[in-house]
PDB file of N, CA and C in Angstrom:
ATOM      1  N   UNK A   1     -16.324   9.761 130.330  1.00  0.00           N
ATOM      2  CA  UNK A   1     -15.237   9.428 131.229  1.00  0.00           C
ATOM      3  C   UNK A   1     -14.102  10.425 130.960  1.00  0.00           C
ATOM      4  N   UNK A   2     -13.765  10.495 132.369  1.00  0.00           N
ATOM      5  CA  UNK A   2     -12.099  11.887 131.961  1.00  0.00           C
ATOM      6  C   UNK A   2     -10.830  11.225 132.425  1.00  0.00           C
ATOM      7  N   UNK A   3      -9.766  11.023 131.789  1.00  0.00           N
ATOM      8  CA  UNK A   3      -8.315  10.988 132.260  1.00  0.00           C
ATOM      9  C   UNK A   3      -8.348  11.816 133.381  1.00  0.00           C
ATOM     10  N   UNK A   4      -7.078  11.384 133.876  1.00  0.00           N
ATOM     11  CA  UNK A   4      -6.216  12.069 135.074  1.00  0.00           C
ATOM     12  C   UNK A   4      -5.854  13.531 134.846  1.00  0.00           C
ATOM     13  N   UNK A   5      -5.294  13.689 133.204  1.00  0.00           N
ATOM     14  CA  UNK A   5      -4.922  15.028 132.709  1.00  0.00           C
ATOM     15  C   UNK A   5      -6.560  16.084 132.637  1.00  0.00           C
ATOM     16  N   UNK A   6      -7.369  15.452 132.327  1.00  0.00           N
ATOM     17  CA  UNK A   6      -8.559  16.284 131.700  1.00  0.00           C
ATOM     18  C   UNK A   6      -9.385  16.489 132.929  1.00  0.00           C
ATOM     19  N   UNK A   7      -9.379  15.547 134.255  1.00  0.00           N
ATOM     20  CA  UNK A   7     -10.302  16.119 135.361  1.00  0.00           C
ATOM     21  C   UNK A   7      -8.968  17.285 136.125  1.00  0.00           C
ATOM     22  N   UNK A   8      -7.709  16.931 135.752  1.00  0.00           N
ATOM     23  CA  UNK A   8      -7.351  17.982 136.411  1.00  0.00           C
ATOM     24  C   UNK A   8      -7.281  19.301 135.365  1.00  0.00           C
ATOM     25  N   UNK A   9      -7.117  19.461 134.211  1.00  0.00           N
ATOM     26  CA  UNK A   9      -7.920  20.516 133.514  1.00  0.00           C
ATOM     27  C   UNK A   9      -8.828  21.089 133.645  1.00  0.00           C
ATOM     28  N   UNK A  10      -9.568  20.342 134.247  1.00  0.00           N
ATOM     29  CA  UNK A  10     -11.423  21.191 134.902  1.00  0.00           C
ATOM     30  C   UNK A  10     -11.028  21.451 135.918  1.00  0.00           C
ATOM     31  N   UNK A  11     -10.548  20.594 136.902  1.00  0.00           N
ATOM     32  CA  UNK A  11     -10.687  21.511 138.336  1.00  0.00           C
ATOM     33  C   UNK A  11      -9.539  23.178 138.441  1.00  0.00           C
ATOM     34  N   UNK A  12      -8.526  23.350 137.221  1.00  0.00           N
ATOM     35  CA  UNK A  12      -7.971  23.948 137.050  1.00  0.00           C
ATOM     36  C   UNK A  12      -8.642  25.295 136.913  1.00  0.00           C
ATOM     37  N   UNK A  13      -9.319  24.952 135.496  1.00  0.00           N
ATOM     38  CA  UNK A  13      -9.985  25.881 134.499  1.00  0.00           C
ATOM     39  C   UNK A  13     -11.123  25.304 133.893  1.00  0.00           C
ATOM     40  N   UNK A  14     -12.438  24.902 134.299  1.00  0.00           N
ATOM     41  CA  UNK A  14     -13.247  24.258 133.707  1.00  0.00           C
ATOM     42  C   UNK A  14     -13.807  24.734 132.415  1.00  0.00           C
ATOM     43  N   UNK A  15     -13.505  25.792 131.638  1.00  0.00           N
ATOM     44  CA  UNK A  15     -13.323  26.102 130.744  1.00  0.00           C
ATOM     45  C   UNK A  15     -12.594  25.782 129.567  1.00  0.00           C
ATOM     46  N   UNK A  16     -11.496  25.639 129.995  1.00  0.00           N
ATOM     47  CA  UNK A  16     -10.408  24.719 129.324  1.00  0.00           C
ATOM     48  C   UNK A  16     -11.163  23.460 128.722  1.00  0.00           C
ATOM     49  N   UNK A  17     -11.600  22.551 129.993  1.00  0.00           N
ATOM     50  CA  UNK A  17     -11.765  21.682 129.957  1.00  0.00           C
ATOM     51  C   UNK A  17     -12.864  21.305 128.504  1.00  0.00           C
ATOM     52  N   UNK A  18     -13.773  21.868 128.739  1.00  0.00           N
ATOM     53  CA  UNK A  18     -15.228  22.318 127.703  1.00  0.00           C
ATOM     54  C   UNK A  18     -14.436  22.511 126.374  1.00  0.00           C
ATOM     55  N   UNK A  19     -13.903  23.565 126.444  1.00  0.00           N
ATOM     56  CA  UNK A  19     -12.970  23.880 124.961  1.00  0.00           C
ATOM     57  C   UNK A  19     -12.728  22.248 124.508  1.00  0.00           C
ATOM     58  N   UNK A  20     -11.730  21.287 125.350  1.00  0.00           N
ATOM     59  CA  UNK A  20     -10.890  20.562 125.068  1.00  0.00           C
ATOM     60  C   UNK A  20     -12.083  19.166 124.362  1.00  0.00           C
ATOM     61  N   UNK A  21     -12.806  19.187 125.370  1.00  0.00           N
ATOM     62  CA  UNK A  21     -14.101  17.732 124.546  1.00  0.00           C
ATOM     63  C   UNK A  21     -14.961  18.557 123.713  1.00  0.00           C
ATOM     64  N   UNK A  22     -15.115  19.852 123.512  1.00  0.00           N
ATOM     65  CA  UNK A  22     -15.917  19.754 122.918  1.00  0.00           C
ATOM     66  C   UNK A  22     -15.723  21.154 121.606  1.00  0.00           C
ATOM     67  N   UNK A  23     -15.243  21.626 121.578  1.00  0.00           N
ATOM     68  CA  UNK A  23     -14.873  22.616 120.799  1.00  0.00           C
ATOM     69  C   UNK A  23     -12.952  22.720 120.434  1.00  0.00           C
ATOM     70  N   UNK A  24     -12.863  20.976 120.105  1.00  0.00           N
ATOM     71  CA  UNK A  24     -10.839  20.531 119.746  1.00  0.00           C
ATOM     72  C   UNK A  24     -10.585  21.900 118.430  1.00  0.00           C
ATOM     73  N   UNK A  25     -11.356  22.303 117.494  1.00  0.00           N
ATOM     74  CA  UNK A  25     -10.980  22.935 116.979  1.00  0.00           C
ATOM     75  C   UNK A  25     -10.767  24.650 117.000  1.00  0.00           C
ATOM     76  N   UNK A  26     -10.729  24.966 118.260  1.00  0.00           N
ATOM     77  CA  UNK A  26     -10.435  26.082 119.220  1.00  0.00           C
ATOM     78  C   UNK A  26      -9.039  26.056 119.972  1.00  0.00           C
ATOM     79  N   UNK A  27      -8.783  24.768 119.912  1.00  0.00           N
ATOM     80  CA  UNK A  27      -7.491  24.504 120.940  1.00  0.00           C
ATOM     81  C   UNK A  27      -6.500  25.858 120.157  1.00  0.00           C
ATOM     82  N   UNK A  28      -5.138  25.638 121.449  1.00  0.00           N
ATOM     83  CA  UNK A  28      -4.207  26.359 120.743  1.00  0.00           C
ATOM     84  C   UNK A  28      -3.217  25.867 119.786  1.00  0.00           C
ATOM     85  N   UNK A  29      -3.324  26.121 118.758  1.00  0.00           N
ATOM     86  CA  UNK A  29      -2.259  25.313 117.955  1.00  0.00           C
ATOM     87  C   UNK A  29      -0.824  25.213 118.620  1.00  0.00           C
ATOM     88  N   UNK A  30      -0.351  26.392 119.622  1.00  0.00           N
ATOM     89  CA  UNK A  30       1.467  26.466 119.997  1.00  0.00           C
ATOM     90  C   UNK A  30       1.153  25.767 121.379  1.00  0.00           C
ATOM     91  N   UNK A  31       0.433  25.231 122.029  1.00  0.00           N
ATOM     92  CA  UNK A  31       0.641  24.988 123.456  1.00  0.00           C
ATOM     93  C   UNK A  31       1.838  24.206 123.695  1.00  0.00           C
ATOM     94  N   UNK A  32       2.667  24.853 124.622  1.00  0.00           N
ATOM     95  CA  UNK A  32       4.198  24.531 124.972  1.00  0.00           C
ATOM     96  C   UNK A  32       3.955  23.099 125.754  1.00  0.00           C
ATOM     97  N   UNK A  33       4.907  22.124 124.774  1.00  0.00           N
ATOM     98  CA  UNK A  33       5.011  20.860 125.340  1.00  0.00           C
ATOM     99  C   UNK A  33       5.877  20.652 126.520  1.00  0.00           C
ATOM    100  N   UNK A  34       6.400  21.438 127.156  1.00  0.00           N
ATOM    101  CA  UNK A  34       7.042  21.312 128.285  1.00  0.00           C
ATOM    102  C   UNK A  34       6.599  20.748 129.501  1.00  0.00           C
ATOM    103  N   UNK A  35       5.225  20.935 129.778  1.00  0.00           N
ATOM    104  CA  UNK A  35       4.076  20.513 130.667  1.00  0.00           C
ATOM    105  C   UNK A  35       4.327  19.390 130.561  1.00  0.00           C
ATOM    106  N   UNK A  36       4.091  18.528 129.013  1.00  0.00           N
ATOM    107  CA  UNK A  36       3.696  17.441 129.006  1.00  0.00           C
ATOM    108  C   UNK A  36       5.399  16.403 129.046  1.00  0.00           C
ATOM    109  N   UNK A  37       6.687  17.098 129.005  1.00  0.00           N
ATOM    110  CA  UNK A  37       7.895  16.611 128.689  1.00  0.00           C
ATOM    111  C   UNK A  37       7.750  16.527 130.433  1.00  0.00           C
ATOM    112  N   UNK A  38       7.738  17.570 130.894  1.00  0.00           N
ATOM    113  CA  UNK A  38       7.646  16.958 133.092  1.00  0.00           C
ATOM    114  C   UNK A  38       6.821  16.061 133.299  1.00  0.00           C
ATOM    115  N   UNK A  39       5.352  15.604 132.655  1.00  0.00           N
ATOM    116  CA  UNK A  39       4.719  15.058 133.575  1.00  0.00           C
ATOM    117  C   UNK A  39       5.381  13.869 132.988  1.00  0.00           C
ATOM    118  N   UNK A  40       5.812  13.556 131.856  1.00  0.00           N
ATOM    119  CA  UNK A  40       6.768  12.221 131.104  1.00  0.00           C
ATOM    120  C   UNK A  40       7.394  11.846 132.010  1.00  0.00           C
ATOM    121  N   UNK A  41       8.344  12.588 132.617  1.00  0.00           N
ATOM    122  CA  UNK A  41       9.775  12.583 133.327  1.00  0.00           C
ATOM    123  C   UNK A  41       8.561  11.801 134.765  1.00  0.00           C
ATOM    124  N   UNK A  42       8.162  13.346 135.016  1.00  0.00           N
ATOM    125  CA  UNK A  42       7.784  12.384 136.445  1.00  0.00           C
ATOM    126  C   UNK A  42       6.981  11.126 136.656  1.00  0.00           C
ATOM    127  N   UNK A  43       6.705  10.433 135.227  1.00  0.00           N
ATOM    128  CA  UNK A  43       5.790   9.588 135.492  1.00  0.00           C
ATOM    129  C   UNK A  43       6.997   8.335 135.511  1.00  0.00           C
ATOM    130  N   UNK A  44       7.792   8.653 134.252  1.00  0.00           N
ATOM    131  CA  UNK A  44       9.307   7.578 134.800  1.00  0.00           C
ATOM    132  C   UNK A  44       9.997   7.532 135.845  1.00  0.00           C
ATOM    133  N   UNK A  45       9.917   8.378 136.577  1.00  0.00           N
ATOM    134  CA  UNK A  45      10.777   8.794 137.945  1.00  0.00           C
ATOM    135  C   UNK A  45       9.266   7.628 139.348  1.00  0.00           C
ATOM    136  N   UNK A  46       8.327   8.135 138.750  1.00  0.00           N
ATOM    137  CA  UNK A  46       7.181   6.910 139.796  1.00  0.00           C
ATOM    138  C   UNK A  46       7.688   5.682 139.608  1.00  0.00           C
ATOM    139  N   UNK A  47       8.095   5.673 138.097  1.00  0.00           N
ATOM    140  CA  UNK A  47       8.184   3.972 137.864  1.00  0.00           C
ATOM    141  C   UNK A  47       9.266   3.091 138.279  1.00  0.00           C
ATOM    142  N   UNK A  48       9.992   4.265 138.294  1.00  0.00           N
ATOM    143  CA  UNK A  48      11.697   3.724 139.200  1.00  0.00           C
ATOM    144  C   UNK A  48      11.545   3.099 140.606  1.00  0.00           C
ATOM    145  N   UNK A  49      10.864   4.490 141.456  1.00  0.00           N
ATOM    146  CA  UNK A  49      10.807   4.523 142.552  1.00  0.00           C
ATOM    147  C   UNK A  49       9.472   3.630 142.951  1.00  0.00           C
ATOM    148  N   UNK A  50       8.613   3.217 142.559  1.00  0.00           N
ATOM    149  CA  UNK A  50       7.903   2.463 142.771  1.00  0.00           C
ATOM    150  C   UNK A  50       8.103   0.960 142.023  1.00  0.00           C
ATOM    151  N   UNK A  51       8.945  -0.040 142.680  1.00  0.00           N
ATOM    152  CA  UNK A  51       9.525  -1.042 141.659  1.00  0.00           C
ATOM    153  C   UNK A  51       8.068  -2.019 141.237  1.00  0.00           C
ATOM    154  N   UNK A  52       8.333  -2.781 140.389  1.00  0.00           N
ATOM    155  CA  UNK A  52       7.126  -3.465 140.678  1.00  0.00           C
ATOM    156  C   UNK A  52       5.543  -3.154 140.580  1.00  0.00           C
ATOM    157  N   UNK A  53       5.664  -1.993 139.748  1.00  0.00           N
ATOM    158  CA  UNK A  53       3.896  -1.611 139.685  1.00  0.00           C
ATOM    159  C   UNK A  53       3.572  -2.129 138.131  1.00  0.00           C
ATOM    160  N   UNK A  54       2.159  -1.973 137.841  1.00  0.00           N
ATOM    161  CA  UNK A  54       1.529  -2.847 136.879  1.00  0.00           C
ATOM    162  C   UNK A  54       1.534  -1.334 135.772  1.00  0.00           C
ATOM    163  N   UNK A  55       1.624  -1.334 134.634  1.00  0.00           N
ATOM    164  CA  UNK A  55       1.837  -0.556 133.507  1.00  0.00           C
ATOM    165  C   UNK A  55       0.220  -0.779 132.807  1.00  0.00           C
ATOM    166  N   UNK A  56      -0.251   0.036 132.660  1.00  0.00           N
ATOM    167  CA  UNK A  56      -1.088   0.346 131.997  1.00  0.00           C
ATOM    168  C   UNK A  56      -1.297   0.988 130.630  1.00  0.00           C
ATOM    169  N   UNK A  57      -1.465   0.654 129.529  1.00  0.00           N
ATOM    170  CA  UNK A  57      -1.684   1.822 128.519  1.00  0.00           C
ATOM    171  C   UNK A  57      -1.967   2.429 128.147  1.00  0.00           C
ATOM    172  N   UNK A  58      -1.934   3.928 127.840  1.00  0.00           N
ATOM    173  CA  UNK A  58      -3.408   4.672 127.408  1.00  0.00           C
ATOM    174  C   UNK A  58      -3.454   4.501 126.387  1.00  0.00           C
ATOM    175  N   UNK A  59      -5.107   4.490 125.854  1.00  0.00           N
ATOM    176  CA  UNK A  59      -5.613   3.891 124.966  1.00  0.00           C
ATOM    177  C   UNK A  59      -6.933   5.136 125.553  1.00  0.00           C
ATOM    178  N   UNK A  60      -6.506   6.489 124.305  1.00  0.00           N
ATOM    179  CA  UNK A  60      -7.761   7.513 124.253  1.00  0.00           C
ATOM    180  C   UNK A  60      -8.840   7.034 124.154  1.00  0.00           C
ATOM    181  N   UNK A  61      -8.907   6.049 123.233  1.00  0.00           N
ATOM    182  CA  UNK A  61     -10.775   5.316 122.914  1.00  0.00           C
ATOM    183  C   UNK A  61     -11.127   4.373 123.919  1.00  0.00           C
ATOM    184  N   UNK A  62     -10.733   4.493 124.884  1.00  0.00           N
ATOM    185  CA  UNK A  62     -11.036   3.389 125.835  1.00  0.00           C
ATOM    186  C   UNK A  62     -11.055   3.643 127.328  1.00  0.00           C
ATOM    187  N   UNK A  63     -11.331   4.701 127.623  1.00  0.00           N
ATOM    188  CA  UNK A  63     -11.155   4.868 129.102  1.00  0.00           C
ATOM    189  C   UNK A  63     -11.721   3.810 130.387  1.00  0.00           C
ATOM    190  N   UNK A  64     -13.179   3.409 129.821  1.00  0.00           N
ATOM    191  CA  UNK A  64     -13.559   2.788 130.862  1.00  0.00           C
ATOM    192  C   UNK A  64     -12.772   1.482 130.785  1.00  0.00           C
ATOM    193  N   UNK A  65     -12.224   0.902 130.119  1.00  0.00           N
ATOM    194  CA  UNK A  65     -11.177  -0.256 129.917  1.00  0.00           C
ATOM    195  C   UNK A  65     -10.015   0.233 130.786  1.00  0.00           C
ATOM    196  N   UNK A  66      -9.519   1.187 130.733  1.00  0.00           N
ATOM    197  CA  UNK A  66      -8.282   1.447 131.348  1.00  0.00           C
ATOM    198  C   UNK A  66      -8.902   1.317 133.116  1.00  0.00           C
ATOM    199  N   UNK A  67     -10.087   2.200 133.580  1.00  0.00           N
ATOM    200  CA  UNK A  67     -10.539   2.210 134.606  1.00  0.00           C
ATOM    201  C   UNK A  67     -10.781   0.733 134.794  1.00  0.00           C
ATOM    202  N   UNK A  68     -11.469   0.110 134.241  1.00  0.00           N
ATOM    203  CA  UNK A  68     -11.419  -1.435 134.693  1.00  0.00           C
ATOM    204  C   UNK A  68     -10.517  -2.390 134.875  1.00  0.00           C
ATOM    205  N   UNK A  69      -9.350  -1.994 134.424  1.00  0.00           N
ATOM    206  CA  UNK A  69      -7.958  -2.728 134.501  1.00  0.00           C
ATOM    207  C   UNK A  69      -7.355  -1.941 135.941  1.00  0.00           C
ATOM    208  N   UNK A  70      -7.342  -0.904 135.941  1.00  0.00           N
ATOM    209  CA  UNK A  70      -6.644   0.165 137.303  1.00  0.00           C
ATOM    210  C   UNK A  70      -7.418  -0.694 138.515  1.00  0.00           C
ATOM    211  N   UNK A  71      -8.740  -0.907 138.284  1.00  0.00           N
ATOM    212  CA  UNK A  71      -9.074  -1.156 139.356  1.00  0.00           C
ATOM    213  C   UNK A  71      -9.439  -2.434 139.934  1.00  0.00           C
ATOM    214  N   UNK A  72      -9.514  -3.591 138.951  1.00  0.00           N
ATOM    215  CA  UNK A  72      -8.933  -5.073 138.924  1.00  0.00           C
ATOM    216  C   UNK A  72      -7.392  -5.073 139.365  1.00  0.00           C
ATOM    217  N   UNK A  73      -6.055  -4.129 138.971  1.00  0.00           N
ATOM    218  CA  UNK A  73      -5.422  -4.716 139.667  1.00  0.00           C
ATOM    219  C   UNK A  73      -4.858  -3.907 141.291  1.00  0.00           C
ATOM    220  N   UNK A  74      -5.900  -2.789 141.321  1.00  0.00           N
ATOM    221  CA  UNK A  74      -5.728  -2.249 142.848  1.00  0.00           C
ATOM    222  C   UNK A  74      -6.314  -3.781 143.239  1.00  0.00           C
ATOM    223  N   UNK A  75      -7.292  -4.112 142.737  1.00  0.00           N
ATOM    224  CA  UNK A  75      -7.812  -5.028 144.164  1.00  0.00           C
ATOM    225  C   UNK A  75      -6.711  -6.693 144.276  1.00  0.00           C
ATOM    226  N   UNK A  76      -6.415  -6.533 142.820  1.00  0.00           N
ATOM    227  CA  UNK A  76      -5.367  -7.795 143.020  1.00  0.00           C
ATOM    228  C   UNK A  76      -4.180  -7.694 143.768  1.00  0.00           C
ATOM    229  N   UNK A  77      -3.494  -6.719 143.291  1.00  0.00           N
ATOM    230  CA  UNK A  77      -2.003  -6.521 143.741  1.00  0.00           C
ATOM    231  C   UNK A  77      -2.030  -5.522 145.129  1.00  0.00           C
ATOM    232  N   UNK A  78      -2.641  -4.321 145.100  1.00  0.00           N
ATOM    233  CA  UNK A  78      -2.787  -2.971 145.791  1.00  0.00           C
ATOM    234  C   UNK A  78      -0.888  -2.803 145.742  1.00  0.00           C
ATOM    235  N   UNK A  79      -0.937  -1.632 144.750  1.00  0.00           N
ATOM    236  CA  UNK A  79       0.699  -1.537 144.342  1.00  0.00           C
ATOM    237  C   UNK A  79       0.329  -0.567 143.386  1.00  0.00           C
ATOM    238  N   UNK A  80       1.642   0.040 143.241  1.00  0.00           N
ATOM    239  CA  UNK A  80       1.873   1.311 142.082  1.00  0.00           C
ATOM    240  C   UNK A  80       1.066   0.667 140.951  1.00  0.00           C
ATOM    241  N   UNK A  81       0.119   1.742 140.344  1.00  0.00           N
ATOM    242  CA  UNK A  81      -0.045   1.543 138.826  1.00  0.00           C
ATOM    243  C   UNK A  81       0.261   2.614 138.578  1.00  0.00           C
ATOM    244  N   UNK A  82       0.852   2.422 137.092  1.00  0.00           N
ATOM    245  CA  UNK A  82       0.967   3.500 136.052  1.00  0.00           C
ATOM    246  C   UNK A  82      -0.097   3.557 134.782  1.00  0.00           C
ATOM    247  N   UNK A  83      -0.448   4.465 134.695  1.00  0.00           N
ATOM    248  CA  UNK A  83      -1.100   4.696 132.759  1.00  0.00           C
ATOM    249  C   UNK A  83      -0.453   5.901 132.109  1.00  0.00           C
ATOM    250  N   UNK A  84       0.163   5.365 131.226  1.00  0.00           N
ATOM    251  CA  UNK A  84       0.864   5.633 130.019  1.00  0.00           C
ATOM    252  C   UNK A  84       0.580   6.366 129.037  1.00  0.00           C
TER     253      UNK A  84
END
C-alpha cells in the first residue's frame, strides 16, 4: 500500500519512489524540509477551510487501516477528510 506522498513520488519520479521502499539507506541524508513545512501549512489551511471534516492519523504501519477508516467515513459523512 502507498500514501498520498509516495504514489505521488512515483508518478513524479518512479525511481525515487523504488529508492524510498526499498533501498531507505540510499536516501538523501540533507533533503530540504521545506516541501514537507508547505504541504503542513496547506494541509492546516484544508482544515480551516473545510470546517467539519473527520481527522485521520497517520500511522506508517498501518496503511490499509487508514484506507479503511477514509473510506468508512466517505461513505458515512461524504465531507473533508484529512490524514495527518
Amino acid at each position: 500500500m502507498l500514501s498520498k506522498s509516495q504514489y505521488t513520488r512515483g508518478l513524479q519520479c518512479p525511481k525515487s519512489l523504488w529508492l524510498y521502499k526499498f533501498r531507505r539507506d540510499l536516501e538523501n541524508k540533507y533533503i530540504d524540509n521545506t516541501k514537507f513545512e508547505i504541504g503542513n501549512e496547506v494541509g492546516r489551511l484544508a482544515q480551516e477551510y473545510f470546517k467539519g471534516g473527520v481527522l485521520i492519523e497517520f500511522d506508517s504501519s498501518n496503511f490499509e487501516g487508514m484506507a479503511e477508516r477514509t473510506k468508512a467515513c466517505f461513505i458515512k459523512y461524504f465531507m473533508a477528510i484529512f490524514i495527518v
